[in-house]
Protein backbone atom coordinates (compact mmCIF):
# COMPACT_ATOMS: atom_id res chain seq x y z
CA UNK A 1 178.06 177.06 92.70
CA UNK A 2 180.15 179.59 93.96
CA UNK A 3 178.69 182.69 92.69
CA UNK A 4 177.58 183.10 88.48
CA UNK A 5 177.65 186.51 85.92
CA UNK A 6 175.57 187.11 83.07
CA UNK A 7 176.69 187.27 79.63
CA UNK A 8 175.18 189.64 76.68
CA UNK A 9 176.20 191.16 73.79
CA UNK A 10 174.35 193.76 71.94
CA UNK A 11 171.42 193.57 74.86
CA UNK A 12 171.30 189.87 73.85
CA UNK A 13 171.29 187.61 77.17
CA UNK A 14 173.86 184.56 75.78
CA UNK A 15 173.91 182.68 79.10
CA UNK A 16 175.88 182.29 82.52
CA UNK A 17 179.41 182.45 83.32
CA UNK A 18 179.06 179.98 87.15
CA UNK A 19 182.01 179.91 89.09
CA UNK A 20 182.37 176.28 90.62
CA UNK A 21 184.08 175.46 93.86
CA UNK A 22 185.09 172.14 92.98
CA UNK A 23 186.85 173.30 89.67
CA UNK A 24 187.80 176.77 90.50
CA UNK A 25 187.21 177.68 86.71
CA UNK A 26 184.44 179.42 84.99
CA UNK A 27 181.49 176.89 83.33
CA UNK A 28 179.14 178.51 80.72
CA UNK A 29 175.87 177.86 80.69
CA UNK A 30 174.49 178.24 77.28
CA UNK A 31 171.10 179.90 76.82
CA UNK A 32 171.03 181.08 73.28
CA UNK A 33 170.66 178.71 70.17
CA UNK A 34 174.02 180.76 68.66
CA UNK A 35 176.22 179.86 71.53
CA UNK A 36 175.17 176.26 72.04
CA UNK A 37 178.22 174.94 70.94
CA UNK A 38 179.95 176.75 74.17
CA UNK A 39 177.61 175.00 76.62
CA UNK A 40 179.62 173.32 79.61
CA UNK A 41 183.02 174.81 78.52
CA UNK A 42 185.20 175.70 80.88
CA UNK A 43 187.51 178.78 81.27
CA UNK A 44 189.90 179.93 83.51
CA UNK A 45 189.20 183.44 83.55
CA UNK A 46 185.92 185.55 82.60
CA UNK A 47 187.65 187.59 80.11
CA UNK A 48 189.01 184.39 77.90
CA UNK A 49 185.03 183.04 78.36
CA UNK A 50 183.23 186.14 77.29
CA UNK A 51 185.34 186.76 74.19
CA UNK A 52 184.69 183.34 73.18
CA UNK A 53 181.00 183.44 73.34
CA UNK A 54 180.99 186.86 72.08
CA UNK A 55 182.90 185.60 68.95
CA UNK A 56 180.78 182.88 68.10
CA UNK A 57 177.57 184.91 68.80
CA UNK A 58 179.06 188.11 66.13
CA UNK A 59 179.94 184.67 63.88
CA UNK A 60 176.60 183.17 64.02
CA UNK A 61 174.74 186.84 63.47
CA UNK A 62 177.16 187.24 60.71
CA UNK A 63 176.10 183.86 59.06
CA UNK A 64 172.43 184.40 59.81
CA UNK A 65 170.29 184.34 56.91
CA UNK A 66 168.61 187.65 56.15
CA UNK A 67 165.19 189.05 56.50
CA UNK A 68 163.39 189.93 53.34
């Protein structure tokens, strides 16, 4: 690992953008239940990564039961 950046939307920490040597891509590391699905993908730039996992998070939030 090269270097890594944090991803959040809305305050909420989604995981880690790691920038890998070997690949010279981007690899997300998923923290957050809502962006599982993302985990290990691979991007060529941050920008394309982030609005990916920031789509599926406002999906998953949007498709969240709610609260009573």
């Amino acid at each position: 690992m090269l270097s890594s950046k944090v991803i959040h939307v809305d305050g909420v920490f989604l995981g880690t953008a790691i920038v890998s040597a070997s690949l010279n891509t981007l690899r997300f590391y998923a923290t957050h239940e809502s962006v599982r699905a993302l985990h290990n993908a691979c991007m060529p730039d941050f920008s394309m990564l982030y609005a990916q996992v920031k789509s599926l998070f406002n999906r998953s939030r949007l498709l969240a039961p709610k609260a009573a």
